[in-house]
Protein backbone atom coordinates (compact mmCIF):
# COMPACT_ATOMS: atom_id res chain seq x y z
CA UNK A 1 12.43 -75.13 -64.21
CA UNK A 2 12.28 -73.57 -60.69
CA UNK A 3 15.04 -71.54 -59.24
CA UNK A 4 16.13 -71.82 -55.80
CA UNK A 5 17.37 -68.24 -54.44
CA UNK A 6 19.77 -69.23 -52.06
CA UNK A 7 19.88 -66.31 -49.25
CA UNK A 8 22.97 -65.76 -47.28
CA UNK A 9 21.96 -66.25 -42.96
CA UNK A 10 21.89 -62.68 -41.31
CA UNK A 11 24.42 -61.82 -38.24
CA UNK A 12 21.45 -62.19 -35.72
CA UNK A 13 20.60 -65.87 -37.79
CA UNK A 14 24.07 -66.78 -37.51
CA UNK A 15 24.64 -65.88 -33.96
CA UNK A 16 21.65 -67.72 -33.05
CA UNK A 17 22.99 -71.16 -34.70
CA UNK A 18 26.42 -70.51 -32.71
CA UNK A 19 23.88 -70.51 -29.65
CA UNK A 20 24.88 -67.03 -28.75
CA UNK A 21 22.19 -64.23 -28.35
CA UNK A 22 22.26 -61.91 -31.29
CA UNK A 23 23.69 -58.27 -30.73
CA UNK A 24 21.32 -55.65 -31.03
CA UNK A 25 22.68 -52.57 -32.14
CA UNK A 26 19.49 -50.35 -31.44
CA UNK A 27 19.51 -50.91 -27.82
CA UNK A 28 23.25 -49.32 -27.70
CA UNK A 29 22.26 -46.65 -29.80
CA UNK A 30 18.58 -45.95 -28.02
CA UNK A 31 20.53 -44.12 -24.62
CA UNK A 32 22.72 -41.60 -26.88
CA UNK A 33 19.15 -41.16 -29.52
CA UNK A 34 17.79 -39.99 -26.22
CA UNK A 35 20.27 -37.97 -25.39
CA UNK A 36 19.95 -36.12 -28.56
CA UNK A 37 16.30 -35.83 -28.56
CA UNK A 38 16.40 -34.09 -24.90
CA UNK A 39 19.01 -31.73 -25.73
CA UNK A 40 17.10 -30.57 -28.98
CA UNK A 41 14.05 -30.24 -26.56
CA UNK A 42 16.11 -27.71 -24.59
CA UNK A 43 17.42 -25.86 -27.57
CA UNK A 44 13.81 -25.77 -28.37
CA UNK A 45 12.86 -24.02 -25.38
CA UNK A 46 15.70 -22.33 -25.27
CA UNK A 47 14.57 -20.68 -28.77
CA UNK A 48 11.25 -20.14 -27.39
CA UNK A 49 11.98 -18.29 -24.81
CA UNK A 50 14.42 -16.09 -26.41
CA UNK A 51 11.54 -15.39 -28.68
CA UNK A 52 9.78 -14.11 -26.22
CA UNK A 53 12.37 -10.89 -24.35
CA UNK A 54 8.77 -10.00 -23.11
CA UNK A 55 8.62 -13.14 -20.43
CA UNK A 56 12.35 -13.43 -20.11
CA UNK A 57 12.47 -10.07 -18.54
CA UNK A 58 9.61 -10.69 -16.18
CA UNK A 59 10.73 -13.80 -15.06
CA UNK A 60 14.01 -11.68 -14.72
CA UNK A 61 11.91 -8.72 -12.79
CA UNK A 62 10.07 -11.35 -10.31
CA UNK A 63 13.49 -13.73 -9.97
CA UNK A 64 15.41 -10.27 -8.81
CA UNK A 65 12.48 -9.04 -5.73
CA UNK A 66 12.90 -12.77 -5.04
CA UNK A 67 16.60 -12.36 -4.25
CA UNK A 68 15.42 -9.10 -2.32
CA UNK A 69 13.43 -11.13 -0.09
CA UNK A 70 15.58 -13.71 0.37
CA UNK A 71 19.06 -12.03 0.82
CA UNK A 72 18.63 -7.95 1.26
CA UNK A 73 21.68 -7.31 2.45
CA UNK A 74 23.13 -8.43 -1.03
CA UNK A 75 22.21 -5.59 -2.46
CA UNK A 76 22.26 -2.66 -0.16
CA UNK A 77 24.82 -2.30 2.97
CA UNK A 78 22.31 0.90 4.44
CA UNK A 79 20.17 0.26 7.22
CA UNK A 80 16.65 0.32 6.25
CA UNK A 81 15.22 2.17 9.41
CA UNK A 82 18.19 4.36 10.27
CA UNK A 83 18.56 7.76 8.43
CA UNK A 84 21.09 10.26 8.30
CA UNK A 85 19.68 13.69 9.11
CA UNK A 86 21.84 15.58 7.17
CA UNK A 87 21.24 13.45 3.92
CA UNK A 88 17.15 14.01 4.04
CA UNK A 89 15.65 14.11 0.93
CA UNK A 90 18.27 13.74 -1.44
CA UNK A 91 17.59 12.94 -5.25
CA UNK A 92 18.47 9.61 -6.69
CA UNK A 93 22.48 9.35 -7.06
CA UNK A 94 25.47 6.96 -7.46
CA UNK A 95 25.44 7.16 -3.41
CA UNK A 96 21.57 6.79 -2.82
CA UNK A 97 20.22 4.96 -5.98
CA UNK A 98 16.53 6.14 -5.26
CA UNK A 99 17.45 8.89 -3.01
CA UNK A 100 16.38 9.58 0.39
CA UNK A 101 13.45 10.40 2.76
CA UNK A 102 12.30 13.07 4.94
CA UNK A 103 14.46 11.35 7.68
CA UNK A 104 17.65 10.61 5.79
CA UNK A 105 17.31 7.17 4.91
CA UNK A 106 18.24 5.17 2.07
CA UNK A 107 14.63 4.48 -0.05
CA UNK A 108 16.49 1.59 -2.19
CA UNK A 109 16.84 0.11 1.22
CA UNK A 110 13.73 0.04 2.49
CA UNK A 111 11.98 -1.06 -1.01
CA UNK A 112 14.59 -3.71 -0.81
CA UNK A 113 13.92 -5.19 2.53
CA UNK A 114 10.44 -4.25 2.50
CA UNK A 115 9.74 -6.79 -0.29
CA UNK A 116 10.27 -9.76 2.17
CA UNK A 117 7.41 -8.62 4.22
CA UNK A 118 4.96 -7.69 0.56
CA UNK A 119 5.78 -10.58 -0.86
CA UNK A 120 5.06 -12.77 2.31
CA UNK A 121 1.62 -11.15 2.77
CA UNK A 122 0.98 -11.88 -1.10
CA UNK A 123 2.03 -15.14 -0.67
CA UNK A 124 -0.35 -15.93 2.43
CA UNK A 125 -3.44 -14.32 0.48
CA UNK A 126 -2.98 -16.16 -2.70
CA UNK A 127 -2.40 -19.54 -0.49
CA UNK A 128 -5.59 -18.84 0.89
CA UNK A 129 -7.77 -17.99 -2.04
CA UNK A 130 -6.15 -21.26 -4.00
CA UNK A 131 -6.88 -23.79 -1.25
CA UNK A 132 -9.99 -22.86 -0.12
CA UNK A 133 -11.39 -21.85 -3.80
CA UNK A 134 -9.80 -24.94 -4.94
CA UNK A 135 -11.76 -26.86 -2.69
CA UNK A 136 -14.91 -25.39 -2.63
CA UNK A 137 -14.98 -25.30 -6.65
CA UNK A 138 -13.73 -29.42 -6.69
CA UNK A 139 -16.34 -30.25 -4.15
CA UNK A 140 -19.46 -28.28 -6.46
CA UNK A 141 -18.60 -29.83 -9.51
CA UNK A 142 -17.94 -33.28 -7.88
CA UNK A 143 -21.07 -33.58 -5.72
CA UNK A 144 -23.42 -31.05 -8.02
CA UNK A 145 -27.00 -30.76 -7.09
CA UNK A 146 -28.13 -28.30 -4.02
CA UNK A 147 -24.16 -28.66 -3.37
CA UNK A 148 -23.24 -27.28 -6.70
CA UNK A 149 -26.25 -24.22 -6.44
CA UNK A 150 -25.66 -23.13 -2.73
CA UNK A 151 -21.68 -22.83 -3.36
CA UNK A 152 -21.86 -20.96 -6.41
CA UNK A 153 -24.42 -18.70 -5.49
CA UNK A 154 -22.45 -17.50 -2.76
CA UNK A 155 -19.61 -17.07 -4.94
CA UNK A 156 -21.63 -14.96 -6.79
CA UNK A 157 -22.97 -12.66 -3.99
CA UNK A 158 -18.78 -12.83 -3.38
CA UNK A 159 -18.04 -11.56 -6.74
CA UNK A 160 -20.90 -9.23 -6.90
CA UNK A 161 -18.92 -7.04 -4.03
CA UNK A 162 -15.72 -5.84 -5.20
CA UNK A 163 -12.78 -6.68 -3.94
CA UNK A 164 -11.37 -4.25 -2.17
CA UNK A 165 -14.06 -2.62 -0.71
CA UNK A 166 -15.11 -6.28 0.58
CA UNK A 167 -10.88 -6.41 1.64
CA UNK A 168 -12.11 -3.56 4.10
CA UNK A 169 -14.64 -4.73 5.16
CA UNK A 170 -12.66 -7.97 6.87
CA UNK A 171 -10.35 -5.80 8.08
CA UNK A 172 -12.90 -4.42 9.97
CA UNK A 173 -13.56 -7.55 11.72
CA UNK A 174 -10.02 -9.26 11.62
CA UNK A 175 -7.98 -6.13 12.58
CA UNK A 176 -4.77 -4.04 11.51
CA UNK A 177 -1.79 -5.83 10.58
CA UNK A 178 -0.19 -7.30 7.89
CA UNK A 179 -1.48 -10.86 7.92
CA UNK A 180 -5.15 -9.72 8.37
CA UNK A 181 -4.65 -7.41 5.07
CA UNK A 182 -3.03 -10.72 3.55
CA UNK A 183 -6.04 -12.98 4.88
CA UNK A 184 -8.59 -10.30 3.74
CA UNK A 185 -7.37 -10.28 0.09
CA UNK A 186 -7.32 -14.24 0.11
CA UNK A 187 -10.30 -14.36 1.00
CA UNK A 188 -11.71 -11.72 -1.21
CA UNK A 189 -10.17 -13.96 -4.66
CA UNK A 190 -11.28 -17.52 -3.15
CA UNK A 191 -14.81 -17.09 -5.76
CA UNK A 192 -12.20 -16.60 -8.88
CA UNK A 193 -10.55 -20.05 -8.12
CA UNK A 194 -13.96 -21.50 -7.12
CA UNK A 195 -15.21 -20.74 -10.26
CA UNK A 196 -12.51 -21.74 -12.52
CA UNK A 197 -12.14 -25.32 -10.51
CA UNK A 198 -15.70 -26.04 -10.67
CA UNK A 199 -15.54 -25.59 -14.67
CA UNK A 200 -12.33 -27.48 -14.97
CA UNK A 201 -13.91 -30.47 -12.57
CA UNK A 202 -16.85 -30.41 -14.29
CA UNK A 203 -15.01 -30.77 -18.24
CA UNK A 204 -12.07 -33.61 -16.92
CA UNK A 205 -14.86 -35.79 -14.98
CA UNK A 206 -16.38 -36.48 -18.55
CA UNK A 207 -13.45 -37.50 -19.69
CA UNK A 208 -13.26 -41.27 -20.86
CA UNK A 209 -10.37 -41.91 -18.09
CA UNK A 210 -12.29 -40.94 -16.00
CA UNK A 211 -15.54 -42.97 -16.91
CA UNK A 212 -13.58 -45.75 -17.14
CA UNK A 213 -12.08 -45.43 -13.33
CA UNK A 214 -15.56 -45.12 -12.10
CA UNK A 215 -16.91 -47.95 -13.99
CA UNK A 216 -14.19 -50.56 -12.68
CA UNK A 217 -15.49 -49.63 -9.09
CA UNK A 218 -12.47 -47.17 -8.03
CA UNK A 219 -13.71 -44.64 -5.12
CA UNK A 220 -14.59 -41.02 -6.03
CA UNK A 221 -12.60 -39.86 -3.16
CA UNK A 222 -9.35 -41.58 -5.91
CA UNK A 223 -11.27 -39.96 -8.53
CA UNK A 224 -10.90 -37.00 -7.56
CA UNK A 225 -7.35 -37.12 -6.08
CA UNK A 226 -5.50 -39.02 -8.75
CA UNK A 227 -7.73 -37.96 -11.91
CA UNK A 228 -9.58 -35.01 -11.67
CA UNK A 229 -7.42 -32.68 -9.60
CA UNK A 230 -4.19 -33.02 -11.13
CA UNK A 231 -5.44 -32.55 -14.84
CA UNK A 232 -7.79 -29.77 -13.87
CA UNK A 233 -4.82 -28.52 -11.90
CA UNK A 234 -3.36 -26.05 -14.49
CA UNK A 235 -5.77 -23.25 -15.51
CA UNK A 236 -6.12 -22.63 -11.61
CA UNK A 237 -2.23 -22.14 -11.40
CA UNK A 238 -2.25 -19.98 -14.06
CA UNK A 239 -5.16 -18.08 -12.20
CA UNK A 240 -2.83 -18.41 -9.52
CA UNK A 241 -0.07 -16.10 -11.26
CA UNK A 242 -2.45 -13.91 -12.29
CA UNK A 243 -4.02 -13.22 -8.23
CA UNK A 244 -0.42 -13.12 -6.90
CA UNK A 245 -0.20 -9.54 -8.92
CA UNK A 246 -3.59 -8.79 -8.31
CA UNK A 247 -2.68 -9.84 -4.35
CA UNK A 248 0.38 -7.39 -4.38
CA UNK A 249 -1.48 -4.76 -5.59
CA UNK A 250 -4.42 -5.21 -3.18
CA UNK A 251 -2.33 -5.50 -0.22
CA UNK A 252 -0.21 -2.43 -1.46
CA UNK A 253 -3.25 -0.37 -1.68
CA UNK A 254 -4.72 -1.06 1.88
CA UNK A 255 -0.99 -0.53 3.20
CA UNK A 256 -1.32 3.04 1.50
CA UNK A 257 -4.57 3.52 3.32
CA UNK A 258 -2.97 3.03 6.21
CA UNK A 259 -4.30 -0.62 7.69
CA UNK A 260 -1.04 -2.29 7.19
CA UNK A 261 2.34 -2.74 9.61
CA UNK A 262 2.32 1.00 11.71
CA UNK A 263 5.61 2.46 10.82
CA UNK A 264 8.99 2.04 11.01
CA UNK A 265 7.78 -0.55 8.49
CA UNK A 266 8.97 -0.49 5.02
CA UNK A 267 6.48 -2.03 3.23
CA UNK A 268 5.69 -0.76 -0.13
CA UNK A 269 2.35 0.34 -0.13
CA UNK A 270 3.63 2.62 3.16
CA UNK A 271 6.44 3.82 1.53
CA UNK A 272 4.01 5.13 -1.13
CA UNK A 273 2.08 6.82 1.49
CA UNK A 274 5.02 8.37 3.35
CA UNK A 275 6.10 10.07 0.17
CA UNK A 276 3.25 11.84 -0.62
CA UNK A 277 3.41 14.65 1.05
CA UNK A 278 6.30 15.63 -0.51
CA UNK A 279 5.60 14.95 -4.00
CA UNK A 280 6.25 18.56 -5.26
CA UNK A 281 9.58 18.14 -3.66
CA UNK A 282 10.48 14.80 -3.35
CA UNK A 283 9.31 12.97 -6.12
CA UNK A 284 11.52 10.35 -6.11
CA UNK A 285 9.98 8.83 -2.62
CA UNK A 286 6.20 8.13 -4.47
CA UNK A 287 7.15 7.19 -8.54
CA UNK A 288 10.49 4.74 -7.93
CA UNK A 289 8.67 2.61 -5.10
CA UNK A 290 5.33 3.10 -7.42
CA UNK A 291 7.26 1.57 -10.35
CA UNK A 292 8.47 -1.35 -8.29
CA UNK A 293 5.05 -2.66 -7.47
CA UNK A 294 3.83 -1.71 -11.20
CA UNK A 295 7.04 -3.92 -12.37
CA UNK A 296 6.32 -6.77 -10.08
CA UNK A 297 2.35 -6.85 -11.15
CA UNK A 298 3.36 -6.66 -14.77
CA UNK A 299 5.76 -9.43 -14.89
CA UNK A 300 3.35 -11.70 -12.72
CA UNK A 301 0.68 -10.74 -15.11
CA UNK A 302 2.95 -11.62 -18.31
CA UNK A 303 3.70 -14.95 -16.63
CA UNK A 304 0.03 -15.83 -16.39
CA UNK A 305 -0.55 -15.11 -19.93
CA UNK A 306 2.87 -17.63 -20.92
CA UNK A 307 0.53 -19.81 -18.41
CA UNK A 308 -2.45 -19.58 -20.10
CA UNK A 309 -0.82 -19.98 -23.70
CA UNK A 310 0.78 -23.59 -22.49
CA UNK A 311 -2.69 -24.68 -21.54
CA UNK A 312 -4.17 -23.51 -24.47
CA UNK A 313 -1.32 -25.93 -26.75
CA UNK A 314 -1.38 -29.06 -24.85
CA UNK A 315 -2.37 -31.86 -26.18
């Protein structure tokens, strides 16, 4: 003898008999489950980064000559091309915080507004050595063949000269000044991103997304725009972080030489050079500017490495 289990009709059964639409209690609870699952994410990173006091404090570092840049007289009230005669060469003090010059004014106030005019002249070379290495790197390893081998080899005969000494020899042709120093050093870095965005063009276009675009007819000129670039787009920012402290070092080093803004101008490689002739007795005007750029090339450098490491982990 057969026994009928008898099973009792389920609230979404019974609401359906009524006519009614059931009530689903997982799309109510799917917003606040999100909710949840992006505020762990930021207690994640949160935890990450606190793991890391290393990039904190250079993101800290390059987010404070930033704020120099942006708003000097935030943190200084002395005029950065005035001096005092009478206060010439003081040491660092409560007053002065990295002393004075030969001419009485305030050094903390000229590294301070100087950094608008380093960092702009970083920023210019390392816009020019991304887009026109970026370019010339996505158009070798798109196009290949005799386009691929006359790009890279002069790349190469790029790379073979080094930097700065091919820095002054631009400046030769392009002049004194600022931008020309920042134009120089872009140019000088254009075969690092040229090489690094022909590799990275040459791995994503073997991709299977990217076989499968070209086999349903879609244009290389999409390709390369809505495929290629943006996922090859990442180890050349990274590269990017890295040149920006390479950049302000560069640019700091011809502005020591002397083929930078001509003086009052506080830039930092300048200051350097203004201080060194009175190193025995005035150290303070060569080491606290010197420690500046250091900090700054450091933190940019640590940031390319953080960079780097997310590239490395993605999926």
């Amino acid at each position: 003898m057969t026994q009928q289990l008898v099973r009792e009709p389920t609230s979404a059964e019974s609401s359906s008999s009524d006519g009614k639409p059931p009530t689903s209690s997982v799309g109510s609870a799917a917003p606040s489950a999100v909710g949840r699952a992006s505020a762990r994410g930021w207690v994640l990173r949160v935890r990450q980064a606190v793991a890391k006091p290393g990039l904190v404090l250079s993101v800290l570092v390059l987010a404070l000559v930033i704020l120099w840049a942006l708003v000097p007289e935030a943190f200084t009230q002395w005029p950065p091309d005035t001096g005092v005669p009478s206060s010439r060469l003081k040491p660092p003090s409560a007053e002065h915080w990295f002393g004075t010059d030969s001419l009485g004014r305030d050094l903390f106030s000229r590294v301070v507004h100087g950094s608008a005019t380093s960092l702009a002249a970083t920023a210019v070379a390392v816009a020019v050595g991304l887009v026109a290495g970026s370019a010339l790197g996505l158009l070798a390893g798109s196009i290949r063949g005799w386009v691929d081998d006359a790009i890279m080899r002069v790349m190469d005969v790029l790379l073979a000269i080094p930097s700065l000494l091919l820095s002054l020899a631009l400046i030769t042709v392009l002049g004194f000044g600022t931008i020309n120093i920042a134009i120089a050093v872009g140019i000088a870095s254009v075969a690092n991103f040229a090489r690094i965005m022909r590799a990275e063009t040459l791995r994503v276009s073997t991709a299977v997304y990217v076989e499968a675009a070209r086999s349903s007819g879609v244009g290389w000129h999409s390709i390369l725009l809505r495929h290629v670039l943006p996922n090859a787009a990442g180890p050349v920012l990274a590269l990017s972080a890295l040149e920006f402290g390479m950049a302000v070092l560069s640019i700091s080093s011809l502005s020591f030489l002397g083929f930078g803004a001509p003086p009052p101008s506080a830039e930092w490689g300048s200051l350097v050079a203004g201080g060194r002739d009175y190193l025995v007795a005035a150290w303070w005007l060569v080491t606290l500017p010197g420690v500046v750029i250091a900090a700054v090339v450091l933190s940019t450098n640590r940031i390319s490495h953080a960079f780097q490491d997310s590239e490395r982990n993605r999926p």
